[in-house]
N, C-alpha and C. Protein backbone atom coordinates (compact mmCIF):
# COMPACT_ATOMS: atom_id res chain seq x y z
N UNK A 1 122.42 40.12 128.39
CA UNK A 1 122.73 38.71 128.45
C UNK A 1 121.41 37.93 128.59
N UNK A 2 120.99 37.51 127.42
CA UNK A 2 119.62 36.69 127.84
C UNK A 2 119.92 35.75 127.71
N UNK A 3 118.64 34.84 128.58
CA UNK A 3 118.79 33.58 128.33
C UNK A 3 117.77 33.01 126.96
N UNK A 4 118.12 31.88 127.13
CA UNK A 4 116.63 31.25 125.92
C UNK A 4 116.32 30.12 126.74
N UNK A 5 114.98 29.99 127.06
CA UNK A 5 114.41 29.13 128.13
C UNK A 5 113.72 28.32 126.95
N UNK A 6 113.86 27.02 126.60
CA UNK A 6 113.33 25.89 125.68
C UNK A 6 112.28 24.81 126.67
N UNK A 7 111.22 24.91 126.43
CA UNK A 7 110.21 23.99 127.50
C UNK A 7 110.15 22.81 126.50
N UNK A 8 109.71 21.30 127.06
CA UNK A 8 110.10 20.30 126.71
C UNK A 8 108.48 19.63 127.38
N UNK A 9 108.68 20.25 128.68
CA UNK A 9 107.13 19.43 129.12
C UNK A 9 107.93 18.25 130.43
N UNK A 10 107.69 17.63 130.68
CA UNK A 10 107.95 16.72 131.98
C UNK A 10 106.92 17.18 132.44
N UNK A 11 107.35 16.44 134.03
CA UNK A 11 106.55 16.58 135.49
C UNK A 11 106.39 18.68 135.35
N UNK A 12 107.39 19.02 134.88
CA UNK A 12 107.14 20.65 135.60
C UNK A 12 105.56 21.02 134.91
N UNK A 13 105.59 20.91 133.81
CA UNK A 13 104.34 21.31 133.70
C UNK A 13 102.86 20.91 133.12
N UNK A 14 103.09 19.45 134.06
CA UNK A 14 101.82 18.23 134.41
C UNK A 14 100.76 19.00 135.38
N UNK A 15 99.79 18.82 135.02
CA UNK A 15 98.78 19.00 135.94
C UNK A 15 97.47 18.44 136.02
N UNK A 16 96.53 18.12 137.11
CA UNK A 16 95.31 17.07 137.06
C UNK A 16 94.70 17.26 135.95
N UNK A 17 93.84 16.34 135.65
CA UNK A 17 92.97 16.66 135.14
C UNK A 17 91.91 15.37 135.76
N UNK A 18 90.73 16.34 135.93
CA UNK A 18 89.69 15.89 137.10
C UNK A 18 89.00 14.74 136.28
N UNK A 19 88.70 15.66 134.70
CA UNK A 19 87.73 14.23 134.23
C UNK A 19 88.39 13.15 133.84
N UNK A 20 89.72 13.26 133.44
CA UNK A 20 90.44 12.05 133.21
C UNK A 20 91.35 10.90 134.01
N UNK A 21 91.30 11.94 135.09
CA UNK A 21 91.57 11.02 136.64
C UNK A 21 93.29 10.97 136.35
N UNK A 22 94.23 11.70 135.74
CA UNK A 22 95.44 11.77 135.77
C UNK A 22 96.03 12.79 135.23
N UNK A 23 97.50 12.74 135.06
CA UNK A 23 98.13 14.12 134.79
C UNK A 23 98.21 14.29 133.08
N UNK A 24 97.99 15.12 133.01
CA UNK A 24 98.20 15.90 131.81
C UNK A 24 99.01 16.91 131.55
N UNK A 25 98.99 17.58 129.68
CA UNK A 25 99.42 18.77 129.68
C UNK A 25 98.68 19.61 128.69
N UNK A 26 98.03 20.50 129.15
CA UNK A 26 97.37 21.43 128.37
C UNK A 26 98.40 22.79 127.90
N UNK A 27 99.11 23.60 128.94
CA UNK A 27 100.03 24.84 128.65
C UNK A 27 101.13 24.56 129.33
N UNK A 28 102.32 25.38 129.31
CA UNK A 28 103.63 25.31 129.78
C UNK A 28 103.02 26.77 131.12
N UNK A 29 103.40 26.65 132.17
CA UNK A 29 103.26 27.10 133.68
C UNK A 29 104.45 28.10 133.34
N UNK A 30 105.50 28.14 132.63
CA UNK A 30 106.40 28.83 132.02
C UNK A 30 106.06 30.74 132.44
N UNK A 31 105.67 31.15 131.62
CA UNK A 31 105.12 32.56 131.72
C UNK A 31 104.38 33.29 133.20
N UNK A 32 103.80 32.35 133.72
CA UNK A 32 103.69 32.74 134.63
C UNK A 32 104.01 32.37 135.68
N UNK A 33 105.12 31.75 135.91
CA UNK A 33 106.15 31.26 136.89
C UNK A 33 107.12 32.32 137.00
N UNK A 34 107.64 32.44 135.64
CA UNK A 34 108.80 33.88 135.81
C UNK A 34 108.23 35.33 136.44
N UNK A 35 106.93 35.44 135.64
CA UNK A 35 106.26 36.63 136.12
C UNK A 35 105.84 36.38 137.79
N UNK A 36 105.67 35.35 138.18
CA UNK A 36 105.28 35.50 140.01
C UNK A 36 106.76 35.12 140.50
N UNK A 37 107.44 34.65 139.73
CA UNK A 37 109.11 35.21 141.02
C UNK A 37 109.69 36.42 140.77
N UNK A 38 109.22 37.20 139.51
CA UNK A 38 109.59 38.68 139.34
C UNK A 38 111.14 38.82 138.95
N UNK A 39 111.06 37.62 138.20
CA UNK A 39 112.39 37.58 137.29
C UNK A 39 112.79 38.52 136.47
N UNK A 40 113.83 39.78 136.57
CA UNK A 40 114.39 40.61 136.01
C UNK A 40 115.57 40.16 134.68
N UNK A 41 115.91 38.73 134.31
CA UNK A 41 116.63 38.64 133.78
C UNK A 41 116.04 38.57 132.53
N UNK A 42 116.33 38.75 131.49
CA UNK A 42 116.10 38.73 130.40
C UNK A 42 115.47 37.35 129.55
N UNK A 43 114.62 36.57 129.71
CA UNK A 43 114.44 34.90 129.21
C UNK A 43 113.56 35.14 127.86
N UNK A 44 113.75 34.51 127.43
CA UNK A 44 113.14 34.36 125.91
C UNK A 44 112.94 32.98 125.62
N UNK A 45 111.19 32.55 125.55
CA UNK A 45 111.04 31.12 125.85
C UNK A 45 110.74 30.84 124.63
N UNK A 46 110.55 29.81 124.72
CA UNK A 46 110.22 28.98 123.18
C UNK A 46 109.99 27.53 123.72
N UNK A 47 108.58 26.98 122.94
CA UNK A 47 108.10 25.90 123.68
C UNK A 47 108.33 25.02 122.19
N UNK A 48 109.01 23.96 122.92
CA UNK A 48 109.95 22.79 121.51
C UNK A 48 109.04 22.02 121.59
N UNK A 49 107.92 21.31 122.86
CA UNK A 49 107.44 20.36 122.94
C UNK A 49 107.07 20.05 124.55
N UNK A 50 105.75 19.54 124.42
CA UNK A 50 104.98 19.25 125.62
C UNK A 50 105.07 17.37 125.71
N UNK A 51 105.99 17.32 126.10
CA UNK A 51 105.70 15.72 126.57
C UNK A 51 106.81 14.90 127.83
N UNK A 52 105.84 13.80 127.99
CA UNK A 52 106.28 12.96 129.40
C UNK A 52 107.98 12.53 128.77
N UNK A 53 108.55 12.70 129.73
CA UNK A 53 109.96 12.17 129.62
C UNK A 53 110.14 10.94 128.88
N UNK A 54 109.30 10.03 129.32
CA UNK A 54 109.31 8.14 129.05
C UNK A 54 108.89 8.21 127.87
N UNK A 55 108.06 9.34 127.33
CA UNK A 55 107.29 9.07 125.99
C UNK A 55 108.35 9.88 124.93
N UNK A 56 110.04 10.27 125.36
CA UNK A 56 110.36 10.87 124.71
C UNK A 56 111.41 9.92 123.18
N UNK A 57 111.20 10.01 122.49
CA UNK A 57 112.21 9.47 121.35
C UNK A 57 113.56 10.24 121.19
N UNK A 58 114.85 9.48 120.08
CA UNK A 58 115.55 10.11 119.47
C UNK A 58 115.00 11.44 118.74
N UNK A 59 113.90 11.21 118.20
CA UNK A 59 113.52 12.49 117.61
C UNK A 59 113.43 13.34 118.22
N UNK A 60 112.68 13.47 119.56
CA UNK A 60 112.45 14.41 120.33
C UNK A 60 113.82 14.98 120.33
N UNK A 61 114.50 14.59 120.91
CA UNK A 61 115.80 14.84 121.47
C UNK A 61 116.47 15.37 120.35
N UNK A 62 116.32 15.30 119.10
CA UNK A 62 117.16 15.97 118.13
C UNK A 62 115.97 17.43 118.05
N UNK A 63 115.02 17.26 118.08
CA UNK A 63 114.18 18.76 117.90
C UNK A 63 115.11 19.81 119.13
N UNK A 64 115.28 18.94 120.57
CA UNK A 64 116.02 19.93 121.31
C UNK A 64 117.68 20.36 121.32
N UNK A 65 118.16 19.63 120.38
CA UNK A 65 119.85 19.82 119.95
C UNK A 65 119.63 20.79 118.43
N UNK A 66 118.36 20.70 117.90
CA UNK A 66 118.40 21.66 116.76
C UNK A 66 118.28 23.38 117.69
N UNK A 67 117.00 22.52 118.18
CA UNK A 67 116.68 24.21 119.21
C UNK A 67 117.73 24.89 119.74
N UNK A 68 118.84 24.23 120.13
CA UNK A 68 120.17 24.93 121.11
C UNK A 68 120.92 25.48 120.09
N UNK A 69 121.49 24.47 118.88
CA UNK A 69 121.78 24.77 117.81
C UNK A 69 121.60 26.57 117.39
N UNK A 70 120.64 26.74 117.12
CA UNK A 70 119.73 27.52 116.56
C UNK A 70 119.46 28.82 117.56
N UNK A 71 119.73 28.54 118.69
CA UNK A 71 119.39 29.66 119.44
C UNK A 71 120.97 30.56 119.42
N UNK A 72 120.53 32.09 119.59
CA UNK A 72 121.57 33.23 119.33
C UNK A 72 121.90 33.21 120.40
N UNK A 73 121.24 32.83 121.82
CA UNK A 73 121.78 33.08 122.79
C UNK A 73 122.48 32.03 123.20
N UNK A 74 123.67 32.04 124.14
CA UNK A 74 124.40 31.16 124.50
C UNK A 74 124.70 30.50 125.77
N UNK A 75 123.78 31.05 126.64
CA UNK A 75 123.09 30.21 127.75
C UNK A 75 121.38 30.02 127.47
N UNK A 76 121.07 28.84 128.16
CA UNK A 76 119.96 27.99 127.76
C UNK A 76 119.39 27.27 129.14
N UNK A 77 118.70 27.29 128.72
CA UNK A 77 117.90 26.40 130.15
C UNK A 77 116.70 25.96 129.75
N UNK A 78 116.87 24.66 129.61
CA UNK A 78 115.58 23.49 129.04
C UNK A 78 115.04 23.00 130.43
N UNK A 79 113.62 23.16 130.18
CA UNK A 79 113.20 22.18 131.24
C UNK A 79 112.49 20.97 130.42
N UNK A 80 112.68 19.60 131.31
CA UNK A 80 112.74 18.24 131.04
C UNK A 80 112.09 17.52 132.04
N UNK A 81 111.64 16.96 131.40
CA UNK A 81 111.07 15.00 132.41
C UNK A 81 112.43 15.00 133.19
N UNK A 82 111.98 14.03 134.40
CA UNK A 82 113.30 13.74 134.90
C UNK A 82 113.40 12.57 135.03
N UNK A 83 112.84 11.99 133.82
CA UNK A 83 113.01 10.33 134.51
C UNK A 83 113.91 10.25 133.28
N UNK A 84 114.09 10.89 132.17
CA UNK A 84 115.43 10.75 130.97
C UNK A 84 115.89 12.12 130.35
N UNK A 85 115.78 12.49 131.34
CA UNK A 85 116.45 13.95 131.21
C UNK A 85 118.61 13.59 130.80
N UNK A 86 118.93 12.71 131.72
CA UNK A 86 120.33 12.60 131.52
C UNK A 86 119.95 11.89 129.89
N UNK A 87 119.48 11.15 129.53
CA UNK A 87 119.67 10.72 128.04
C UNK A 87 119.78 11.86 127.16
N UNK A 88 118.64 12.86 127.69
CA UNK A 88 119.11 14.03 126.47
C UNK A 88 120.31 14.63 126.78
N UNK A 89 120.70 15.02 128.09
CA UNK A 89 121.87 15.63 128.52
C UNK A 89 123.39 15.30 127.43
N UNK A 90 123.63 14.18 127.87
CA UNK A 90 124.07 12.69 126.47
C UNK A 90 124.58 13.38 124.98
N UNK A 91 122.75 13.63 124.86
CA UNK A 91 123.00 13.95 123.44
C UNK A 91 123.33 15.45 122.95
N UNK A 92 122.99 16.35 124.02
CA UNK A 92 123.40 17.83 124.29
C UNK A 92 124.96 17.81 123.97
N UNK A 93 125.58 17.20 125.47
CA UNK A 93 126.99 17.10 125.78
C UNK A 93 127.76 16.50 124.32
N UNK A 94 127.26 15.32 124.39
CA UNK A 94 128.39 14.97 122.95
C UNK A 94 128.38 15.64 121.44
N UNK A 95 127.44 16.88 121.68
CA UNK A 95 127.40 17.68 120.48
C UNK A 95 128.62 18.96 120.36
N UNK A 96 128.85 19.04 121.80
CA UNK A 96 130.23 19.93 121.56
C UNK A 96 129.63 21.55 121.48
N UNK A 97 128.19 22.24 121.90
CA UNK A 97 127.81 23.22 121.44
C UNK A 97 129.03 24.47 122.14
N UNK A 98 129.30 24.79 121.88
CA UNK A 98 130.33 26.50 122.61
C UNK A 98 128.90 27.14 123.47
N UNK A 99 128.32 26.56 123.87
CA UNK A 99 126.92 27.40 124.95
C UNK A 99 126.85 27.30 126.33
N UNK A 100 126.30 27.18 127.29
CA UNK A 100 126.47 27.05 128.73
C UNK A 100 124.33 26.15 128.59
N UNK A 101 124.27 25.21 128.75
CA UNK A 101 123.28 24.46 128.66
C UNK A 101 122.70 24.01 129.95
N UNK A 102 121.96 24.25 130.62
CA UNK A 102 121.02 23.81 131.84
C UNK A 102 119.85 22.84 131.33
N UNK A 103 119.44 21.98 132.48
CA UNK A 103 118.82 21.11 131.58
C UNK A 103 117.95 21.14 133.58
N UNK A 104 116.23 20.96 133.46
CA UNK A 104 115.75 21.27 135.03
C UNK A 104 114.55 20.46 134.97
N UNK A 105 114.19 20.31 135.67
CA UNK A 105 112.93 19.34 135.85
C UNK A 105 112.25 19.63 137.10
N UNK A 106 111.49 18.78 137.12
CA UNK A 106 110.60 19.05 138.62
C UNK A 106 110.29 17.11 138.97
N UNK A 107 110.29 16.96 140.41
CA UNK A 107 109.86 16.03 140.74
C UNK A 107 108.00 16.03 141.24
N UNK A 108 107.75 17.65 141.65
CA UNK A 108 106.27 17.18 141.73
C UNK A 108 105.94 18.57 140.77
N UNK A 109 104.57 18.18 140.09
CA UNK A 109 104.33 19.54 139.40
C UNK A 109 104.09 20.59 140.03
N UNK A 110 104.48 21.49 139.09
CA UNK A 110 104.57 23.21 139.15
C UNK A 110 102.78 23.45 140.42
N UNK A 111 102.01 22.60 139.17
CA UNK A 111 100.53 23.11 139.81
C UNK A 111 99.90 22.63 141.31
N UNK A 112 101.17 21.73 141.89
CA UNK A 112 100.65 21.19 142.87
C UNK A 112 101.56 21.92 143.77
N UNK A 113 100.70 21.98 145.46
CA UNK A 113 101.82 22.23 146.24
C UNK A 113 103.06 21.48 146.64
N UNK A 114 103.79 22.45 147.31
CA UNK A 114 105.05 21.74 147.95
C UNK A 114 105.75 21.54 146.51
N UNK A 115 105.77 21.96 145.64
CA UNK A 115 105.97 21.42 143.96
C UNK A 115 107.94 22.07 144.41
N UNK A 116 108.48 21.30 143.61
CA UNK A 116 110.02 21.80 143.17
C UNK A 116 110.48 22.90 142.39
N UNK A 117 109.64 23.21 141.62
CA UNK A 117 109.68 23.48 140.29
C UNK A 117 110.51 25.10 140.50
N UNK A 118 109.52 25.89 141.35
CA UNK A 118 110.23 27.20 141.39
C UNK A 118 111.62 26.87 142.06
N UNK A 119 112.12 26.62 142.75
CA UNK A 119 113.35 26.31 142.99
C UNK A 119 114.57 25.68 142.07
N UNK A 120 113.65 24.71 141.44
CA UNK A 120 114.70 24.31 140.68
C UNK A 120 114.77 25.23 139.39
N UNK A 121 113.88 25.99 138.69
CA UNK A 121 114.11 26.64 137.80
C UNK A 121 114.77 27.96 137.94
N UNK A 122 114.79 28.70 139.19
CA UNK A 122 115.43 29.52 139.93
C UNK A 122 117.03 29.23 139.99
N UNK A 123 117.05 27.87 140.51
CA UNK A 123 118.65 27.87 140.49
C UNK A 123 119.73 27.93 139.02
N UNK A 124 118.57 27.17 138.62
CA UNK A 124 119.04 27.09 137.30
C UNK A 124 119.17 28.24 136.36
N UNK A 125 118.25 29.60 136.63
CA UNK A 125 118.91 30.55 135.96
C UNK A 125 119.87 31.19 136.39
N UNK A 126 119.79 30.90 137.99
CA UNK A 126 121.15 31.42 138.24
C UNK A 126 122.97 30.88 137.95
N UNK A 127 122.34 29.73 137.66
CA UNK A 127 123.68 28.47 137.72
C UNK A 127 124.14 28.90 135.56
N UNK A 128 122.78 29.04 134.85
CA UNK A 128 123.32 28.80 133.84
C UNK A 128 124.09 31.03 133.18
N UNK A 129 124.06 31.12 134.24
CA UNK A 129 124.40 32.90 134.73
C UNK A 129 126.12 32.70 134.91
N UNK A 130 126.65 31.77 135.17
CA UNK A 130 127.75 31.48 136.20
C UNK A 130 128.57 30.12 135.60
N UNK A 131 128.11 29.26 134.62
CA UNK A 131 128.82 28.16 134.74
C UNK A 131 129.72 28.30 133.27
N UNK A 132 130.76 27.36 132.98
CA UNK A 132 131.21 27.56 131.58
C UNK A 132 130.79 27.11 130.96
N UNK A 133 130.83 27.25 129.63
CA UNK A 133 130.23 26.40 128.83
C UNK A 133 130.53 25.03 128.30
N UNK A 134 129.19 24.15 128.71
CA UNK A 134 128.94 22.44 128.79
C UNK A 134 127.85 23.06 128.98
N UNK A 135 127.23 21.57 128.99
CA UNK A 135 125.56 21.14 129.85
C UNK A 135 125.79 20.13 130.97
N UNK A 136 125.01 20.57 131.87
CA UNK A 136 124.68 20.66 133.27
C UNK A 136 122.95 20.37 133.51
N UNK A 137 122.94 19.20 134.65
CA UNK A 137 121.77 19.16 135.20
C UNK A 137 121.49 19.72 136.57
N UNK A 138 120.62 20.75 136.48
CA UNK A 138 120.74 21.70 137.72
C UNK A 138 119.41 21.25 138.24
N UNK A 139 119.20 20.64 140.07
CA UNK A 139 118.00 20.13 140.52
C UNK A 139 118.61 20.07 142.16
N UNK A 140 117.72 20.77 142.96
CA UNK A 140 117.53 20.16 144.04
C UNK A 140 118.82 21.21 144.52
N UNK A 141 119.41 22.21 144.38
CA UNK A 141 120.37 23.03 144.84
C UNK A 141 121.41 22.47 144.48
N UNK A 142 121.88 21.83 143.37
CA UNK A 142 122.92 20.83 143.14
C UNK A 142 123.13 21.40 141.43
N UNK A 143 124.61 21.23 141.22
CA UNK A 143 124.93 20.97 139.47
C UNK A 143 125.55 20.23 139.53
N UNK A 144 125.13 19.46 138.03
CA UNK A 144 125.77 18.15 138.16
C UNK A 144 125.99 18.36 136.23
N UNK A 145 127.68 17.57 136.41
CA UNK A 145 128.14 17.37 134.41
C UNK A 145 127.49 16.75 134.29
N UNK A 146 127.12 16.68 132.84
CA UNK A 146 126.09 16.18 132.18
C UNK A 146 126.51 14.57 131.80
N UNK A 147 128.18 13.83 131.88
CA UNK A 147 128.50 12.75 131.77
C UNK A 147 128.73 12.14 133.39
N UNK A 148 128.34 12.80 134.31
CA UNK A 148 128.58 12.55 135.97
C UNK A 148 127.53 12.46 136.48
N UNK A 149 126.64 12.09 136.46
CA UNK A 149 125.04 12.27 137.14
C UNK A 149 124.16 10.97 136.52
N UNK A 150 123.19 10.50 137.89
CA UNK A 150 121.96 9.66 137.23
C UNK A 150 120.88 10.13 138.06
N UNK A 151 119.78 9.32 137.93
CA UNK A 151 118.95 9.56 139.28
C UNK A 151 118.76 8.47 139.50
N UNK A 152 118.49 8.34 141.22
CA UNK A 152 118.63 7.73 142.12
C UNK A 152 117.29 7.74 142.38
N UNK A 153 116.49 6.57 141.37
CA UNK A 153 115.26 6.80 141.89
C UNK A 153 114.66 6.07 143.04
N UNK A 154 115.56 5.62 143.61
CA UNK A 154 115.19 4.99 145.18
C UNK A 154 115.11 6.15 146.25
N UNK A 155 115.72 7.13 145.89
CA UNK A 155 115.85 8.37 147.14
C UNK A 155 115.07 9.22 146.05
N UNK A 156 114.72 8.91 144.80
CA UNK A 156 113.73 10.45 144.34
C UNK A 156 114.60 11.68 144.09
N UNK A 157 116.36 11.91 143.71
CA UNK A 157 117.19 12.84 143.58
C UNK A 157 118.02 12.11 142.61
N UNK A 158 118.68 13.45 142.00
CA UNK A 158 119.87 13.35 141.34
C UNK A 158 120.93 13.35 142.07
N UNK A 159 122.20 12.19 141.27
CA UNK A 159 123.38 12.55 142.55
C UNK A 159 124.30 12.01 141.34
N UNK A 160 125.59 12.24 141.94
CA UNK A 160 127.36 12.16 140.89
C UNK A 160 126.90 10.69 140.98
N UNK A 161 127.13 10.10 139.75
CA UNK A 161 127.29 8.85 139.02
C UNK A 161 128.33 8.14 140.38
N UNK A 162 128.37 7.20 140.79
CA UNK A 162 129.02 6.32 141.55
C UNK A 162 130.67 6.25 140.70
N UNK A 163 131.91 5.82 141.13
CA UNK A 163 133.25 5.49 140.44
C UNK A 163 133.00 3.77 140.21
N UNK A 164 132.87 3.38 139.43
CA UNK A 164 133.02 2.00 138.83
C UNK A 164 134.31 1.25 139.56
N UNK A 165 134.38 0.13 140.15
CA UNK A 165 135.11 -0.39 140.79
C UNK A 165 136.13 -0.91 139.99
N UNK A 166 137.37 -1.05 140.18
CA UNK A 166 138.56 -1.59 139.50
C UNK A 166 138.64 -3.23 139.53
C-alpha cells in the first residue's frame, strides 16, 4: 500500500537565506525528513512544484489535480502553503477523485526549530492510512473535510468552518 507524497513547496520547505535576508526555496526537506523519522511505509515522492502558497495560481492548482489524477496510487499526501491550501483542497474535492487525498503544511519551517512540520506530516501519513476516500486537511493533530475547514489566522490554526447563522 503506498503512498504518493506530491510536494508543492509552502512554509514546510522555506528556509533562510542569509544573503538575501528572507525565506526561500532551494530543495524539498522531503527525503530527508522521512529518512530521520525512519518511515517504514512505502512513499513515493514526486516534486509538482516549489512555491509560496499566495504566489499560487489556477494553474498551479490544476498541475496538482493532474498529479492526483495520474497517480496509481490511491492515497496521497500533498504538502502545501497554508495560507491557500483550502483553495486547492476546493479544487481536489470538487473533482470527485475515488482516492483518499491529504493535503499538510507547516506553520513554521521544516529547517527551523520548534518547526510543525514533522508532526504534521506524520499524522498525515497516518490519517491518509485510515480515512475514506475524499480530501482532507490534516494539521496540528486534527482532520478536517476539505468543504468544513478555514484557517483562523488570528489563532495561527486550522479549525471546522463556523455554521452560518439562519
Amino acid at each position: 500500500m503506498a503512498i504518493r507524497l506530491i510536494v508543492t513547496g509552502g512554509t514546510f520547505d522555506k528556509q533562510y537565506d542569509e544573503v538575501q535576508g528572507r525565506l526561500t526555496f532551494k530543495h524539498t526537506h522531503l527525503p530527508e525528513i522521512l529518512e530521520r523519522v525512519r518511515c517504514t511505509v512505502e512513499v513515493r515522492m514526486e516534486l509538482n512544484q516549489l512555491i509560496d502558497s499566495l504566489k499560487m495560481r489556477q494553474a498551479n492548482r490544476v498541475l496538482i489535480l493532474e498529479a492526483c489524477k495520474k497517480a496509481e496510487e490511491r492515497r496521497i499526501v500533498i504538502t502545501h502553503g497554508t495560507d491557500t491550501m483550502t483553495e486547492t483542497a476546493r479544487v481536489l474535492g470538487e473533482a470527485g477523485l475515488d482516492k483518499v487525498i491529504v493535503l499538510t503544511g507547516a506553520m513554521i519551517p521544516y529547517a527551523f526549530k520548534n518547526s510543525d512540520a514533522l508532526f504534521n506530516l506524520g499524522g498525515s501519513l497516518v490519517a491518509v492510512q485510515l480515512l475514506s476516500p475524499g480530501v482532507y486537511i490534516v494539521l496540528n493533530g486534527q482532520v478536517f473535510a476539505w468543504d468544513n475547514v478555514i484557517k483562523d489566522r488570528e489563532r495561527g490554526v486550522f479549525r471546522e468552518r463556523l455554521p452560518q447563522p439562519q
